[in-house]
N, C-alpha and C. Protein backbone atom coordinates (compact mmCIF):
# COMPACT_ATOMS: atom_id res chain seq x y z
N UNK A 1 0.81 -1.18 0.00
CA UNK A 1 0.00 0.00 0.00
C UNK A 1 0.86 1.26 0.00
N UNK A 2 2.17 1.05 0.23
CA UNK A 2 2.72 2.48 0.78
C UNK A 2 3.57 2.59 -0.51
N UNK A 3 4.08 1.50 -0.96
CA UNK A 3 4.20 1.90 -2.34
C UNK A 3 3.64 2.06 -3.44
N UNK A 4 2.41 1.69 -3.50
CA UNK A 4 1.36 2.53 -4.18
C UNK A 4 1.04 3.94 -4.18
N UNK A 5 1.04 4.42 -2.76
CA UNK A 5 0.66 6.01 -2.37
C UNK A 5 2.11 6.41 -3.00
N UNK A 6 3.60 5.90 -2.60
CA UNK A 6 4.82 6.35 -3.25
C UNK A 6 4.50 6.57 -5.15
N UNK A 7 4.25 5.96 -5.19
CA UNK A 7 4.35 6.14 -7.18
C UNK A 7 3.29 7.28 -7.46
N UNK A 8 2.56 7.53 -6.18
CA UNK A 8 1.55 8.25 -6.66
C UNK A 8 2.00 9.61 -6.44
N UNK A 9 2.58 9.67 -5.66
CA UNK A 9 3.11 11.40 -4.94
C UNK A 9 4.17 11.70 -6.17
N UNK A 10 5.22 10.34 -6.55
CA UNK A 10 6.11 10.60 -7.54
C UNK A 10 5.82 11.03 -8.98
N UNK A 11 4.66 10.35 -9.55
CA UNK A 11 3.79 10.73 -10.53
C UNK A 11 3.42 11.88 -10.53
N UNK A 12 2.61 11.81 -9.63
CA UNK A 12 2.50 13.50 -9.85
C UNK A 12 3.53 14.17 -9.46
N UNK A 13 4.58 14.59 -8.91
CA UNK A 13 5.72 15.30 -8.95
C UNK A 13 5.92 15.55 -10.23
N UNK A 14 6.49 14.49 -11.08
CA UNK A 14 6.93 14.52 -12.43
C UNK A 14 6.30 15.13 -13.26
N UNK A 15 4.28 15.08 -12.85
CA UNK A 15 3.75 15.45 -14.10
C UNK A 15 4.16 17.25 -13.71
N UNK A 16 3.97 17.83 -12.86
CA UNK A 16 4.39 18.93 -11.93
C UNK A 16 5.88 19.62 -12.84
N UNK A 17 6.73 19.09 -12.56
CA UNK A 17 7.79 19.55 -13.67
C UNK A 17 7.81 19.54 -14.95
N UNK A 18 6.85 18.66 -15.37
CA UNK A 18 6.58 18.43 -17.02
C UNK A 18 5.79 20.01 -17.13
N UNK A 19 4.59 20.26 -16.50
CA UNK A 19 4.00 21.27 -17.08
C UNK A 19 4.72 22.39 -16.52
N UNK A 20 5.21 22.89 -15.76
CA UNK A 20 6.12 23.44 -15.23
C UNK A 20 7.03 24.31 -16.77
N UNK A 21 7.97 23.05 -16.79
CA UNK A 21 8.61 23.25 -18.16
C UNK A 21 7.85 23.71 -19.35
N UNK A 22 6.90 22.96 -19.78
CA UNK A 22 6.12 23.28 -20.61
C UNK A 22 5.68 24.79 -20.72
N UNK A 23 4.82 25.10 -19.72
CA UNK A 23 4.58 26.51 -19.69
C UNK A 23 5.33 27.89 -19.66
N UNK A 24 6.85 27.37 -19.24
CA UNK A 24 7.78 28.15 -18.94
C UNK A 24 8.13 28.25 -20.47
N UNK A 25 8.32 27.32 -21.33
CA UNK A 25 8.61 27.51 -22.77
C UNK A 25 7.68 28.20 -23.85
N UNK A 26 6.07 27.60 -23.48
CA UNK A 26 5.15 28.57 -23.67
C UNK A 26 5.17 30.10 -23.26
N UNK A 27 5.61 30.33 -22.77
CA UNK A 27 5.46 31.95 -21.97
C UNK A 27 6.39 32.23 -22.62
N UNK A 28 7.44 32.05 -23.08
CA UNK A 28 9.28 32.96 -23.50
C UNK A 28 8.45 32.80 -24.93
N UNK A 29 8.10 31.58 -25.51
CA UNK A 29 7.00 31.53 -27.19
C UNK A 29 6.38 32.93 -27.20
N UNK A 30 5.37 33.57 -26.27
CA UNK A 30 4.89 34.08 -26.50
C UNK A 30 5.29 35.65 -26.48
N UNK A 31 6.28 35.82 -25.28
CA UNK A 31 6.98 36.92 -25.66
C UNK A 31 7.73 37.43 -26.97
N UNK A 32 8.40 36.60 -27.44
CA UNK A 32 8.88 36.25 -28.87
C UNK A 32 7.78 36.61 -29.80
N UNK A 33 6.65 36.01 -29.58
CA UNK A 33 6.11 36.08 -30.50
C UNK A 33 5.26 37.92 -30.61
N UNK A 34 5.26 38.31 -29.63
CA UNK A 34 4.74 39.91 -29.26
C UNK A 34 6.03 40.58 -30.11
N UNK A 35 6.61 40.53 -29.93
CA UNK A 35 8.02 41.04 -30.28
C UNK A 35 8.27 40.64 -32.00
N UNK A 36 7.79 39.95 -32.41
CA UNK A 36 8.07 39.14 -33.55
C UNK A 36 7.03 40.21 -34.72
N UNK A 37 5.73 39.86 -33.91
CA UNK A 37 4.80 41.15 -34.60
C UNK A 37 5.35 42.64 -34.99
N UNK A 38 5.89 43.10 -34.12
CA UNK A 38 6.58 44.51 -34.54
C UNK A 38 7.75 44.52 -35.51
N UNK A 39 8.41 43.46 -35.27
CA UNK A 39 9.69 43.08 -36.32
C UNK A 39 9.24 42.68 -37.67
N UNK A 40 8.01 42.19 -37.66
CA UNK A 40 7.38 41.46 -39.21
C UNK A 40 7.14 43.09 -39.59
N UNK A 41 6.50 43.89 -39.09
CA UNK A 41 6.24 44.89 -39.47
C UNK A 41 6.97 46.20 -40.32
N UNK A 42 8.38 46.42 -39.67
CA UNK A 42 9.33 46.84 -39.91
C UNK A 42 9.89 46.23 -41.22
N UNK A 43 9.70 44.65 -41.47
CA UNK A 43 10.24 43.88 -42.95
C UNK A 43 9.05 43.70 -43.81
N UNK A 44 7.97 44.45 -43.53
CA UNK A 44 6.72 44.02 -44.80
C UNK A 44 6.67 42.70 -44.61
N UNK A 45 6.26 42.07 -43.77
CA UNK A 45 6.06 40.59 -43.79
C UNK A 45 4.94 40.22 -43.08
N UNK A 46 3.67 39.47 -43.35
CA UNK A 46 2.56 39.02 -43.04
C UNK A 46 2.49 38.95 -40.96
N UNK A 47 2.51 39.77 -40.56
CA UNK A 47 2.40 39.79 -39.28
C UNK A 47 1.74 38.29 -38.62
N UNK A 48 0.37 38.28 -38.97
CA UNK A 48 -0.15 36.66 -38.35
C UNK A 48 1.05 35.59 -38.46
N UNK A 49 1.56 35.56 -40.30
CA UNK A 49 2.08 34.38 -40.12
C UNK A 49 3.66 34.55 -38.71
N UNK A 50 3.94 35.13 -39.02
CA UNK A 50 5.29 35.66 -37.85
C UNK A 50 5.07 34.85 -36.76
N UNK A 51 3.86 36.06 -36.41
CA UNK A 51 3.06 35.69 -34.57
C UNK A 51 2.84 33.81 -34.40
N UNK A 52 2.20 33.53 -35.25
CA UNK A 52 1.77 31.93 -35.20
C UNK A 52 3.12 31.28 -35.07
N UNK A 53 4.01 31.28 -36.35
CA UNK A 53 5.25 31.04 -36.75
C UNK A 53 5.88 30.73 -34.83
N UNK A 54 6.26 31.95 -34.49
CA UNK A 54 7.10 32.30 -33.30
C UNK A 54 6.27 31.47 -32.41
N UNK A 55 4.75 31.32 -32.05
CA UNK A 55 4.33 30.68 -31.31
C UNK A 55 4.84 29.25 -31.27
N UNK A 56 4.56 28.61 -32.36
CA UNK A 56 4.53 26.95 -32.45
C UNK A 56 5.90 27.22 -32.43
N UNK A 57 7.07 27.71 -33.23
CA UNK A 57 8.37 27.04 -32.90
C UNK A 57 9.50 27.43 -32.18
N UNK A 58 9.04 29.01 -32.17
CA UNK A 58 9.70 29.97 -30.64
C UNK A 58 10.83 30.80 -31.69
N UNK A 59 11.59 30.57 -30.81
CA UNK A 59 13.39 30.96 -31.10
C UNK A 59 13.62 30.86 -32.31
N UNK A 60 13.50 29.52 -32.85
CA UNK A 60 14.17 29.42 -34.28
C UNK A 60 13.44 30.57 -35.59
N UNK A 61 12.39 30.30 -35.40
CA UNK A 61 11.11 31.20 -36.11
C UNK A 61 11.62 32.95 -35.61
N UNK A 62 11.77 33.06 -34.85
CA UNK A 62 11.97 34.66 -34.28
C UNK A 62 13.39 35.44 -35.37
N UNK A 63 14.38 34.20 -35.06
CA UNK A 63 15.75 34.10 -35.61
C UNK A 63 15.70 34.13 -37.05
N UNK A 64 15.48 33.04 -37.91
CA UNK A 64 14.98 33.46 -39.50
C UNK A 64 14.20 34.77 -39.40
N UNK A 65 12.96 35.21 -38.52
CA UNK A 65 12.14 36.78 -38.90
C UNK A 65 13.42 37.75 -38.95
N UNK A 66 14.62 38.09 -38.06
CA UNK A 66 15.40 38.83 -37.53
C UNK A 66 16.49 39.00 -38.72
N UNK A 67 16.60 37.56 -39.03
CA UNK A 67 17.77 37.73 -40.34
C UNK A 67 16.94 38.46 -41.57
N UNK A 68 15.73 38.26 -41.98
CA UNK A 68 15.72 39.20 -43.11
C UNK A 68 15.92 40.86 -43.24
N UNK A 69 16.22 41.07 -44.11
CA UNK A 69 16.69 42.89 -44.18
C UNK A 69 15.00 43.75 -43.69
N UNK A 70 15.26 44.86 -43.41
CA UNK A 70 14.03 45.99 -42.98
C UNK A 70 13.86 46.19 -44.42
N UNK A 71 12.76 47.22 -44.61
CA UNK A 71 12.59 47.97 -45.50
C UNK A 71 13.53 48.51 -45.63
N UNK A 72 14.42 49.79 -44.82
CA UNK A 72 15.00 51.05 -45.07
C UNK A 72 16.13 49.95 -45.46
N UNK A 73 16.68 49.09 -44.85
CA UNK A 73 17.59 48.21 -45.63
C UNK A 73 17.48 47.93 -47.02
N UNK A 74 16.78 47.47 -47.41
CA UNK A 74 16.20 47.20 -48.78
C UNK A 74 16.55 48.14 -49.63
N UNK A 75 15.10 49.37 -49.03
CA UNK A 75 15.92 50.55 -49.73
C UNK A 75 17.23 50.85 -49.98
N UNK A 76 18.27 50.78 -49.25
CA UNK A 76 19.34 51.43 -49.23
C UNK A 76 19.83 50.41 -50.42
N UNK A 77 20.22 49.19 -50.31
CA UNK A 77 20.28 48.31 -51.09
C UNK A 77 20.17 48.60 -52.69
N UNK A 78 18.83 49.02 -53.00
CA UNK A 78 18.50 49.88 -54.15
C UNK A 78 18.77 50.80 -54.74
N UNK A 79 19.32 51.54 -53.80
CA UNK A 79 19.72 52.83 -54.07
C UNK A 79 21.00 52.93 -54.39
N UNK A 80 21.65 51.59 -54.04
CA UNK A 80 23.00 51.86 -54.46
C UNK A 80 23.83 51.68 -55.48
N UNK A 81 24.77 52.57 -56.07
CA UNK A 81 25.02 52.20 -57.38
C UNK A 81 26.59 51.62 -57.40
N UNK A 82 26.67 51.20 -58.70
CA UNK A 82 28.05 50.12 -58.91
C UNK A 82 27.90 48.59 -58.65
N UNK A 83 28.93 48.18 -58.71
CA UNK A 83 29.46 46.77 -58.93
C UNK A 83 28.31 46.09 -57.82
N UNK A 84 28.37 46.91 -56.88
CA UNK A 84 27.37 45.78 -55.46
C UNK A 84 26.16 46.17 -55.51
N UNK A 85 25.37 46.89 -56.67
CA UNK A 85 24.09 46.81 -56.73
C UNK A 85 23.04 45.68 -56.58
N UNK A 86 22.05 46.18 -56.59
CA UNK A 86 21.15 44.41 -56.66
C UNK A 86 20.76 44.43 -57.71
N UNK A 87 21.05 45.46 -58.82
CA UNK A 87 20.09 45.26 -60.15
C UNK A 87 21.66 44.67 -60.64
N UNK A 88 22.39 44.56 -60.38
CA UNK A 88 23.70 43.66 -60.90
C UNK A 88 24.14 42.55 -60.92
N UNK A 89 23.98 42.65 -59.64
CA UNK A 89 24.00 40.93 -59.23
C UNK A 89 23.65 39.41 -60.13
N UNK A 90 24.35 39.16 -60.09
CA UNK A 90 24.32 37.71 -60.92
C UNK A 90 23.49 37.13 -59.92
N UNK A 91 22.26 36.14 -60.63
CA UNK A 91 21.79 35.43 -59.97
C UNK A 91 21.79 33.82 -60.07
């Protein structure tokens, strides 16, 4: 009997750190993903998909949003003339 009540206190302990963890990874997801919205914004990029994006996969999703260029980047990009243009560029 007493190791029955034991597996039971331990069980639930475990499930206790499982959601624990879980939610703790959920919550940093979702900051990311608040943050992710304003950054899609700044690159002309579909805001929902970002937000969702950053939700389901967090970090990695935030990281690809971060590497693409801004607009005013872009622009500048365009604007520039010679050899390192983008209308030059070999593709």
């Amino acid at each position: 009997m007493f190791s029955a009540c034991a597996d039971l206190v331990f069980a639930s302990a475990y499930l206790l750190f499982v959601f624990l963890g879980l939610a703790s990874v959920y919550a940093i997801n979702v900051v990311l993903a608040v943050i992710a919205a304003f950054k899609a914004g700044e690159r002309g990029q579909p805001i929902p998909l970002w937000v969702s994006k950053t939700l389901a996969v967090g970090g990695l999703a935030y990281d690809q949003l971060t590497q693409l260029p801004t607009l005013e980047e872009v622009k500048a990009a365009e604007a520039q003339k010679g050899k390192r243009a983008l209308k030059n560029r070999k593709r």
